[in-house]
PDB file of N, CA and C in Angstrom:
ATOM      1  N   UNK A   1      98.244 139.847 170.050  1.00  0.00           N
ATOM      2  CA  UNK A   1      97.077 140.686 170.205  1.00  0.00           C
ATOM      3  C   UNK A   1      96.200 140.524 168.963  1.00  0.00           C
ATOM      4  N   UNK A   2      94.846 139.675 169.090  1.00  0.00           N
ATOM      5  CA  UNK A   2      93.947 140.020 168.118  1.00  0.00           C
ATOM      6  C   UNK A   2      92.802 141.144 168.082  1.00  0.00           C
ATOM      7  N   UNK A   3      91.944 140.798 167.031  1.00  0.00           N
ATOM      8  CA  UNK A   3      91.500 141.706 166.805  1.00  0.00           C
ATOM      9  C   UNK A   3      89.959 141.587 168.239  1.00  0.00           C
ATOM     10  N   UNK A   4      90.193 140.604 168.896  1.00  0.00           N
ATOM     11  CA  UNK A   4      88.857 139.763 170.274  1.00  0.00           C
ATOM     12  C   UNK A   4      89.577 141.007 170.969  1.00  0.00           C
ATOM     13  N   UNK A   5      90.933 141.061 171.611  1.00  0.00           N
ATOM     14  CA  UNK A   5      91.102 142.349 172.070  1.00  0.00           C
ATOM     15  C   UNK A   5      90.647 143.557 172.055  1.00  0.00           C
ATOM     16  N   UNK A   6      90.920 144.188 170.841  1.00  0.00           N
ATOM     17  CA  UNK A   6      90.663 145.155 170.384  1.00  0.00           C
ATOM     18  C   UNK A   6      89.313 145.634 169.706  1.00  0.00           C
ATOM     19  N   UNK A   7      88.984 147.250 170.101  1.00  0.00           N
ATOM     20  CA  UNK A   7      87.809 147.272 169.573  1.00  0.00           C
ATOM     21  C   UNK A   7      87.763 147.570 168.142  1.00  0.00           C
ATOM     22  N   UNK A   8      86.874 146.472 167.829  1.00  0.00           N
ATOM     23  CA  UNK A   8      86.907 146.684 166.093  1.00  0.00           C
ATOM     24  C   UNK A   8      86.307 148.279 165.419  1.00  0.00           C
ATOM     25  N   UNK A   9      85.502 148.933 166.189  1.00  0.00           N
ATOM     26  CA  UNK A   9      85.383 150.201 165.663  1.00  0.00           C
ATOM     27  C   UNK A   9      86.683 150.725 165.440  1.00  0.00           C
ATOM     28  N   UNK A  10      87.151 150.975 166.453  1.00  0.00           N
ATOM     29  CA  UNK A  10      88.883 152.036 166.162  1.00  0.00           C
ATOM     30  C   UNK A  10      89.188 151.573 165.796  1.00  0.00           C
ATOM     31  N   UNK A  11      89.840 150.041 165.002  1.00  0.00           N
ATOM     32  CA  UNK A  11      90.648 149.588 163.744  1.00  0.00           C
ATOM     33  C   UNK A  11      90.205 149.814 162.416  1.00  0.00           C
ATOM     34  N   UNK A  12      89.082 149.962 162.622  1.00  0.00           N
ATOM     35  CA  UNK A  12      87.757 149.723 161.222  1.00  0.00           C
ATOM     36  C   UNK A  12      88.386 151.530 160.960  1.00  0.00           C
ATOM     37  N   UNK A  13      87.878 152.502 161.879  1.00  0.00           N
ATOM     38  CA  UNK A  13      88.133 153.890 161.763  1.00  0.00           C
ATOM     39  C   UNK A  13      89.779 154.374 161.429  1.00  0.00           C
ATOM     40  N   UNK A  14      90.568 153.843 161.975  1.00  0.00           N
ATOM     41  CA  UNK A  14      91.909 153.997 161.404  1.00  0.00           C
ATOM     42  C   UNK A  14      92.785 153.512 160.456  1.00  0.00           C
ATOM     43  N   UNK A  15      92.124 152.040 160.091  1.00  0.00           N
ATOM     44  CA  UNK A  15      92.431 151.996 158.139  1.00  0.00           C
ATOM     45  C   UNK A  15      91.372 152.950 157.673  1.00  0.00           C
ATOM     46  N   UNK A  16      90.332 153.250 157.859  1.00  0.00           N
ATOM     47  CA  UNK A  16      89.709 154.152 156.823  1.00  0.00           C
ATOM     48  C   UNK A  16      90.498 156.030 156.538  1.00  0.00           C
ATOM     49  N   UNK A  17      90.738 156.225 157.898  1.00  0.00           N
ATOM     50  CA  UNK A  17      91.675 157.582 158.132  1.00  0.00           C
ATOM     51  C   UNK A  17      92.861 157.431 157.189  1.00  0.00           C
ATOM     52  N   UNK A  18      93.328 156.209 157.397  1.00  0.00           N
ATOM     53  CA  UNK A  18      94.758 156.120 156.562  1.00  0.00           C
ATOM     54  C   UNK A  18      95.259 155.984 155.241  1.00  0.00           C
ATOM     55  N   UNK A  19      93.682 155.147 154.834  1.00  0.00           N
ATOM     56  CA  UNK A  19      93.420 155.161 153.142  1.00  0.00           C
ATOM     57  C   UNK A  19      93.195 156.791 152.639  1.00  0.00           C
ATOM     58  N   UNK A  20      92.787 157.191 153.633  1.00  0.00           N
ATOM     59  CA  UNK A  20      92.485 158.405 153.018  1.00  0.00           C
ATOM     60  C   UNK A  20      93.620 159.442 153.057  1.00  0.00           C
ATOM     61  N   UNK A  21      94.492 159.200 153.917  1.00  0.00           N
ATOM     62  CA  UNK A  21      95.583 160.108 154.124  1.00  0.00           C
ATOM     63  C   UNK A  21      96.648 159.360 152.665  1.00  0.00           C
ATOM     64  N   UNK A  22      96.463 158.057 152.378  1.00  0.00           N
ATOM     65  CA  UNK A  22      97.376 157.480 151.290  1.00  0.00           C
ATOM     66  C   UNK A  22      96.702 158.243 149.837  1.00  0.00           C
ATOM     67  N   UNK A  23      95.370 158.622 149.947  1.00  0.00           N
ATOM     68  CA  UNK A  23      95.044 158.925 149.106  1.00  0.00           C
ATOM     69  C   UNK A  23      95.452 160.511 149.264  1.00  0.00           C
ATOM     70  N   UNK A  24      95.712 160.931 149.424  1.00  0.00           N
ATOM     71  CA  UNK A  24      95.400 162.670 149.647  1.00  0.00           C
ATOM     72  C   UNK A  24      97.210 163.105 149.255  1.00  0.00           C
ATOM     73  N   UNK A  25      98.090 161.732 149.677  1.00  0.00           N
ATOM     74  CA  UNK A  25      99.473 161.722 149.430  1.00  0.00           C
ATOM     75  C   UNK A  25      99.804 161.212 148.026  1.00  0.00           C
ATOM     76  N   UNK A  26      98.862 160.499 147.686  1.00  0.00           N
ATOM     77  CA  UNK A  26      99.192 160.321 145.819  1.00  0.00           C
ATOM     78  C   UNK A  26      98.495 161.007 145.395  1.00  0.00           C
ATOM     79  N   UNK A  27      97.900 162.087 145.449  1.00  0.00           N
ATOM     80  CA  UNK A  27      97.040 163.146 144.686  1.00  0.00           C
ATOM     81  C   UNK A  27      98.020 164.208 144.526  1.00  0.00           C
ATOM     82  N   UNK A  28      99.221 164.504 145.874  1.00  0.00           N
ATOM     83  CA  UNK A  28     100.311 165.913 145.900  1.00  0.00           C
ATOM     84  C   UNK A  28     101.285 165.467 145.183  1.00  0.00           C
ATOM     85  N   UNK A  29     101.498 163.691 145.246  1.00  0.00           N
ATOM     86  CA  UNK A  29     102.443 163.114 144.344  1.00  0.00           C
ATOM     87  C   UNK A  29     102.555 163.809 142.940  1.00  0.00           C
ATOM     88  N   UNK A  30     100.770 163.095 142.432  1.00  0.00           N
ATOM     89  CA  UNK A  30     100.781 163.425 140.992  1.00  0.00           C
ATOM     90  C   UNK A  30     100.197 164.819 140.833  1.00  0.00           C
ATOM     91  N   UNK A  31      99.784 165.878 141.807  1.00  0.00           N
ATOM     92  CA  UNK A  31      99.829 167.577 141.361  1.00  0.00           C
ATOM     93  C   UNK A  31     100.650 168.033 141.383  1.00  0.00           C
ATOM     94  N   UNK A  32     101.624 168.089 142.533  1.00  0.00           N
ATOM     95  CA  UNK A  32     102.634 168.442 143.163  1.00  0.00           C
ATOM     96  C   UNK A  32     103.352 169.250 142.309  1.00  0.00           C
ATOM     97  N   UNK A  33     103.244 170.798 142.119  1.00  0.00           N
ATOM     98  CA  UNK A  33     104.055 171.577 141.147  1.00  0.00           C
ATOM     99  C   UNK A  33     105.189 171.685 141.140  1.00  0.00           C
ATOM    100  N   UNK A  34     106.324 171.052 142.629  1.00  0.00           N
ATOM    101  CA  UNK A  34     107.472 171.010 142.131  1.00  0.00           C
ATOM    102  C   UNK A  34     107.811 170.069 142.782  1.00  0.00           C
ATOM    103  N   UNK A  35     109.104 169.871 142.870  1.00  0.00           N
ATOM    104  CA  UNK A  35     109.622 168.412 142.896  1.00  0.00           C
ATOM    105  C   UNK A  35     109.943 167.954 144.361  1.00  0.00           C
ATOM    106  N   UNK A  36     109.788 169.515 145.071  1.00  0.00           N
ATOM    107  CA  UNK A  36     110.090 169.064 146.748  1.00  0.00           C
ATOM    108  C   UNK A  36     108.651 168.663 147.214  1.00  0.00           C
ATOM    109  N   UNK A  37     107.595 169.189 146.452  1.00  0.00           N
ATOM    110  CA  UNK A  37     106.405 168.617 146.745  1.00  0.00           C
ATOM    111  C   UNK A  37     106.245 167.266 146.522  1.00  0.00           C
ATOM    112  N   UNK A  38     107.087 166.975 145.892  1.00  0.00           N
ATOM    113  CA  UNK A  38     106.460 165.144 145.544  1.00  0.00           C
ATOM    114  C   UNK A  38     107.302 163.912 145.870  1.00  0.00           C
ATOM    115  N   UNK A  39     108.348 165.233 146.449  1.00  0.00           N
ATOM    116  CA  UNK A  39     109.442 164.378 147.920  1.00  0.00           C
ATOM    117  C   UNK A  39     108.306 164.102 148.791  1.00  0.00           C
ATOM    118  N   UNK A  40     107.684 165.288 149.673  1.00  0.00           N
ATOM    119  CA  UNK A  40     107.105 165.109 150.704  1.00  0.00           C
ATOM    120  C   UNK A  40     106.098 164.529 150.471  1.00  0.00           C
ATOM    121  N   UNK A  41     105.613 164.262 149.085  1.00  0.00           N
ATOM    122  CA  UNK A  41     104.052 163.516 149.420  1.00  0.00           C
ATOM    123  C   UNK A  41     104.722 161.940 149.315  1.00  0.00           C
ATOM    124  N   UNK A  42     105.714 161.546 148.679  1.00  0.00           N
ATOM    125  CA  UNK A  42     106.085 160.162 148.628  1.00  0.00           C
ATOM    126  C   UNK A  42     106.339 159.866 150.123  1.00  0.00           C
ATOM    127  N   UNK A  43     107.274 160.997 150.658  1.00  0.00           N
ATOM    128  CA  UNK A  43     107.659 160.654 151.665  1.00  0.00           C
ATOM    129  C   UNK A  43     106.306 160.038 153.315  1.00  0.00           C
ATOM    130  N   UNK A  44     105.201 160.732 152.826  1.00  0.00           N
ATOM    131  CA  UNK A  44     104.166 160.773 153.358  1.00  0.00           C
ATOM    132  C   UNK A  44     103.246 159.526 153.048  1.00  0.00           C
ATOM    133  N   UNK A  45     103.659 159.375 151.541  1.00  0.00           N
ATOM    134  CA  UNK A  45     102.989 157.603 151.449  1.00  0.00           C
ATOM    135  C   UNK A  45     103.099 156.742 151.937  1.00  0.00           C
ATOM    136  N   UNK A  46     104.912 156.950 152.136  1.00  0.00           N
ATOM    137  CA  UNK A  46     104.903 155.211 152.571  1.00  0.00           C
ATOM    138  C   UNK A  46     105.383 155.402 153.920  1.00  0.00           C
ATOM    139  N   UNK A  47     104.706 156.388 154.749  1.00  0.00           N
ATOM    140  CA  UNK A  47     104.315 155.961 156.650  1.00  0.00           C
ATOM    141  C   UNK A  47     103.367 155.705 156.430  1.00  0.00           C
ATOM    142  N   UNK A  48     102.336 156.281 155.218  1.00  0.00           N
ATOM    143  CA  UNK A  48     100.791 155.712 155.894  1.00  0.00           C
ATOM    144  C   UNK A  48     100.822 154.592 155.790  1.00  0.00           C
ATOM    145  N   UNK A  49     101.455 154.090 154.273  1.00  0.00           N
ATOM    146  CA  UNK A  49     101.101 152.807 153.817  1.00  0.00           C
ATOM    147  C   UNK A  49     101.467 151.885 154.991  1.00  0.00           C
ATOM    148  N   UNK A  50     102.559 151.867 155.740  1.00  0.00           N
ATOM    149  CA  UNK A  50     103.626 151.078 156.874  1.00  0.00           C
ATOM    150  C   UNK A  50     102.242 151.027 157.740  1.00  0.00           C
ATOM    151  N   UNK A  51     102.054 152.409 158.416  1.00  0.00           N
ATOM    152  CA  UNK A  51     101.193 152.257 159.431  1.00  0.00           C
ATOM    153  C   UNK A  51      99.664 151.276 159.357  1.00  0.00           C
ATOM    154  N   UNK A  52      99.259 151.669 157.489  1.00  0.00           N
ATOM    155  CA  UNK A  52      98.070 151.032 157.516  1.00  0.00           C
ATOM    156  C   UNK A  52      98.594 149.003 157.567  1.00  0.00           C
ATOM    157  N   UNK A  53      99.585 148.871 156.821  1.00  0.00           N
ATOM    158  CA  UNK A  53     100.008 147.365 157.166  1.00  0.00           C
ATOM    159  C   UNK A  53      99.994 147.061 158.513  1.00  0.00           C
ATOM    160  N   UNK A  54     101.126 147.902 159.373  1.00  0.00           N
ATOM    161  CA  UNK A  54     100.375 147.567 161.120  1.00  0.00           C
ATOM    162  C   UNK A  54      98.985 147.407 161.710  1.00  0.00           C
ATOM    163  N   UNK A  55      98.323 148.223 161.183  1.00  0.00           N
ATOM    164  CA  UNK A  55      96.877 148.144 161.559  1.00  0.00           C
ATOM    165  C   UNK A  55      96.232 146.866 161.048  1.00  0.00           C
ATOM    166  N   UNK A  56      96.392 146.916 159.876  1.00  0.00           N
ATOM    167  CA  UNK A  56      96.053 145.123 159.037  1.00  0.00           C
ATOM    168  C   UNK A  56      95.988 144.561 159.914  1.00  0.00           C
ATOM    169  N   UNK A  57      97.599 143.895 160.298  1.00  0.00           N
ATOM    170  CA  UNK A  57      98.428 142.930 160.995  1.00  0.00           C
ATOM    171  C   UNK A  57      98.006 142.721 162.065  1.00  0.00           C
ATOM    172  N   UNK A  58      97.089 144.196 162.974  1.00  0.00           N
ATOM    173  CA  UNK A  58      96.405 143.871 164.347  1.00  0.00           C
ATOM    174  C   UNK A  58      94.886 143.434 164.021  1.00  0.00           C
ATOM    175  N   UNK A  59      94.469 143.790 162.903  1.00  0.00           N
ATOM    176  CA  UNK A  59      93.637 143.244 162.899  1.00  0.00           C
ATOM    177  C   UNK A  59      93.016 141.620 162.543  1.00  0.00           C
ATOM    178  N   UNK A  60      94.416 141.271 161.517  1.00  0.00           N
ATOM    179  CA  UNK A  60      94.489 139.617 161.173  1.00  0.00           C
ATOM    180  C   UNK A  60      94.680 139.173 162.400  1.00  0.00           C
ATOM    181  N   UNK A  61      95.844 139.971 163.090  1.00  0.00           N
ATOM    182  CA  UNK A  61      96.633 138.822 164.057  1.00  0.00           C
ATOM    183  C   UNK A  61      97.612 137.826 163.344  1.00  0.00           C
ATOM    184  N   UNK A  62      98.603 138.592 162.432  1.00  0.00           N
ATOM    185  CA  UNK A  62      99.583 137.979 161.620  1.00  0.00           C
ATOM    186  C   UNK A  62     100.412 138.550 162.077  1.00  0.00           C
ATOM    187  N   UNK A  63     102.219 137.845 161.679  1.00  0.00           N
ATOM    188  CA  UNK A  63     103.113 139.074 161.628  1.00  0.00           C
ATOM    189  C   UNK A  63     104.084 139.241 160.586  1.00  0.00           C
ATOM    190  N   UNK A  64     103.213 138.713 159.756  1.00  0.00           N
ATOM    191  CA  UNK A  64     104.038 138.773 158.236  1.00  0.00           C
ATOM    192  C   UNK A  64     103.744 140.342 158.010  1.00  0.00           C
ATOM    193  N   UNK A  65     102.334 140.785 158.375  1.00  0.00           N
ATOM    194  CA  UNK A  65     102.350 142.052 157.770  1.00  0.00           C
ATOM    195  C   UNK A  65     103.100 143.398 158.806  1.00  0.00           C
ATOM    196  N   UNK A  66     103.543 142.790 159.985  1.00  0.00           N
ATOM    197  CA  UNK A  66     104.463 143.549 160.413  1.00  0.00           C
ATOM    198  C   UNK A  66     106.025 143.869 160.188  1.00  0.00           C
ATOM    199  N   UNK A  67     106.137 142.707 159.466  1.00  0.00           N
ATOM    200  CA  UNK A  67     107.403 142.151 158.805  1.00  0.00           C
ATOM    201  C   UNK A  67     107.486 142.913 157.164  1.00  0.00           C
ATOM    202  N   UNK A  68     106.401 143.058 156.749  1.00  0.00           N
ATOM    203  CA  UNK A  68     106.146 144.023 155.605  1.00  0.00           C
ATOM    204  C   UNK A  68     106.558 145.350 155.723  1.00  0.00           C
ATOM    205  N   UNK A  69     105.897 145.756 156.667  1.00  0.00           N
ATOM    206  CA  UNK A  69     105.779 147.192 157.428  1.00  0.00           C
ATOM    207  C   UNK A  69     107.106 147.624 157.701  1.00  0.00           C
ATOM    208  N   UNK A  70     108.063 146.754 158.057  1.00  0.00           N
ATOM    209  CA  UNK A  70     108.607 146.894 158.676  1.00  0.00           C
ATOM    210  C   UNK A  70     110.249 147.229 156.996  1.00  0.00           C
ATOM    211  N   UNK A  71     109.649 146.365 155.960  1.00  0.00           N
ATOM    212  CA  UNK A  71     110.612 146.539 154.869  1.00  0.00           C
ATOM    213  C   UNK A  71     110.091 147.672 154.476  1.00  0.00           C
ATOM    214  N   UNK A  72     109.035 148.139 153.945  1.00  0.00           N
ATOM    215  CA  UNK A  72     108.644 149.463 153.397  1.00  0.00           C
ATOM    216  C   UNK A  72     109.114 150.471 154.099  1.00  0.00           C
ATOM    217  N   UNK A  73     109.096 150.472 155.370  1.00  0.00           N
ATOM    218  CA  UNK A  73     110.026 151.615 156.354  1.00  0.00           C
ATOM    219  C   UNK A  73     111.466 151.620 155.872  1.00  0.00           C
ATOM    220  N   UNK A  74     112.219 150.903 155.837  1.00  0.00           N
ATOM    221  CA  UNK A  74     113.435 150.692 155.576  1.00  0.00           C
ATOM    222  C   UNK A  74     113.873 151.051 153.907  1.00  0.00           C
ATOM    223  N   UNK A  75     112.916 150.683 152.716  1.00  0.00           N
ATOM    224  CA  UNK A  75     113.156 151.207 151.208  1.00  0.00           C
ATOM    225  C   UNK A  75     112.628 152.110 151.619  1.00  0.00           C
ATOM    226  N   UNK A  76     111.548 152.851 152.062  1.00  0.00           N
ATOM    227  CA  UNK A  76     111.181 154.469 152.367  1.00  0.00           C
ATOM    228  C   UNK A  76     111.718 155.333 152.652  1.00  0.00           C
ATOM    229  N   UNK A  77     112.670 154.885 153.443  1.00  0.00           N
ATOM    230  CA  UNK A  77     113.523 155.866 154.200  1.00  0.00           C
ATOM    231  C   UNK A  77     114.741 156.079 153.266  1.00  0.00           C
ATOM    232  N   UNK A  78     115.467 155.083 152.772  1.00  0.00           N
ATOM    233  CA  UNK A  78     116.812 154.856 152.016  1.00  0.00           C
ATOM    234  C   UNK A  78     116.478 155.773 150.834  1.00  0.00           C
ATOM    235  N   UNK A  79     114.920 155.259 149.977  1.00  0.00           N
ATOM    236  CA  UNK A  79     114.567 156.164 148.813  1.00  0.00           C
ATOM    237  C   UNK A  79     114.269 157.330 148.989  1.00  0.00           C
ATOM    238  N   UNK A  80     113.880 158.259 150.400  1.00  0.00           N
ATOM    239  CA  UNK A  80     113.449 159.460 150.740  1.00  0.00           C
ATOM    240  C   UNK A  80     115.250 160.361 150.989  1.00  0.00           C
ATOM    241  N   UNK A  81     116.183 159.766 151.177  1.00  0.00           N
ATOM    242  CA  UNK A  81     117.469 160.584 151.672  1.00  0.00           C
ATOM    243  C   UNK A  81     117.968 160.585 150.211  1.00  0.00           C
ATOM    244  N   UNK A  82     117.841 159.564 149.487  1.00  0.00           N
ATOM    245  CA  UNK A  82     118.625 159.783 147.953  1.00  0.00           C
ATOM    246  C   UNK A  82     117.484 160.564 147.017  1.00  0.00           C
ATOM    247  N   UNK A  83     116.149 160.642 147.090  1.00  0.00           N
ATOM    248  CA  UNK A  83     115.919 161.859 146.149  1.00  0.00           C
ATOM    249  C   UNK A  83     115.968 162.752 147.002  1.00  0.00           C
ATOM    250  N   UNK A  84     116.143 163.651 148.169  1.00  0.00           N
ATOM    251  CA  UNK A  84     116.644 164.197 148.481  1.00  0.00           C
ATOM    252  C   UNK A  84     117.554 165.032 148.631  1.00  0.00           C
ATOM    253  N   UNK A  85     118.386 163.578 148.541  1.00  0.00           N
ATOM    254  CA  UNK A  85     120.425 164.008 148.039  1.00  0.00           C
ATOM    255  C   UNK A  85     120.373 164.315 146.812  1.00  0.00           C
ATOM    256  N   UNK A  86     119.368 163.760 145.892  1.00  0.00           N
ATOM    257  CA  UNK A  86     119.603 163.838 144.092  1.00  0.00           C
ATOM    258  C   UNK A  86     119.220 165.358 143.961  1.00  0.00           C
ATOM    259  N   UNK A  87     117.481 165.914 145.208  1.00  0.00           N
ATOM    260  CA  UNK A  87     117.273 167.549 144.356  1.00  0.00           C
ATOM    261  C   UNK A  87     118.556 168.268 145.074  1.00  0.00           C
ATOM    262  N   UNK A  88     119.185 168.572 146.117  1.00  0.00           N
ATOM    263  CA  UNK A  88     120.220 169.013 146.708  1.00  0.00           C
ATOM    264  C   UNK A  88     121.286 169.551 145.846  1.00  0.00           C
ATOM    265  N   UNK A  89     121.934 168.180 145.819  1.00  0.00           N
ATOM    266  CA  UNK A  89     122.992 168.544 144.803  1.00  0.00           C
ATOM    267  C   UNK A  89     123.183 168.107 143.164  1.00  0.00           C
ATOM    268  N   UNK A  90     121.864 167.317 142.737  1.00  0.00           N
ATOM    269  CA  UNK A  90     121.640 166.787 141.506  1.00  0.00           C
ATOM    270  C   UNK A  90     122.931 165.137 141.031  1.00  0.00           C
ATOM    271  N   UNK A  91     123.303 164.996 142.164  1.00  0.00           N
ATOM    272  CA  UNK A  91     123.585 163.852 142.014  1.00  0.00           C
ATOM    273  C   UNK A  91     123.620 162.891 143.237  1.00  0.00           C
ATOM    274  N   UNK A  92     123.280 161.124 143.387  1.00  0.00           N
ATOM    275  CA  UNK A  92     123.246 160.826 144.121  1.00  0.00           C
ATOM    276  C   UNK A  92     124.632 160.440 144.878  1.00  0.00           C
ATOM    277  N   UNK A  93     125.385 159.646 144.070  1.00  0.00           N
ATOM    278  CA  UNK A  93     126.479 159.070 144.027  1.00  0.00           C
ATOM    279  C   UNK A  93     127.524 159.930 143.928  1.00  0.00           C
ATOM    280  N   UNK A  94     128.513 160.327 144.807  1.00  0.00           N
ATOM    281  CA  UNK A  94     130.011 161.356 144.349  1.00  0.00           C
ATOM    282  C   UNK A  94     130.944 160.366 143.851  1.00  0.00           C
TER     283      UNK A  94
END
């Protein structure tokens, strides 16, 4: 699926939505008064970031950047359950 498919307005409009949602998630990162706040804003970065690589990827018509998308989901997730586990019980590893 390229981007001849698809209408380039709604791709054009949903990386711009998503930059902005990446932005609005590293702003709670670095305010974020406590530390579950800056779980959830990390945790919130890197779907947008994933999602905005999908959107890329439909719009190149590559699939390296789905293949990207697709690793950042996977360290996102692994790094979102261990600081998690770390504020919980203050350690990751028993």
């Amino acid at each position: 699926m390229t981007l001849d498919s698809l209408p380039w307005f709604a791709v054009t409009y949903a990386q711009i939505a998503l930059a902005l949602a990446a932005a609005f998630a590293t702003f709670r990162i670095l305010v974020g008064p406590r530390a579950e706040d800056r779980v959830l804003g990390l945790d919130t970065l890197y779907v947008t970031v994933m999602l905005l690589f999908f959107v890329t990827g439909l719009r190149l018509g590559t699939p390296f950047l789905f293949e990207a998308a697709l690793a950042i989901a996977v360290v996102g997730f692994v790094s979102n359950v261990a600081l998690a586990k770390f504020l919980m019980r203050g350690e990751v590893i028993e």
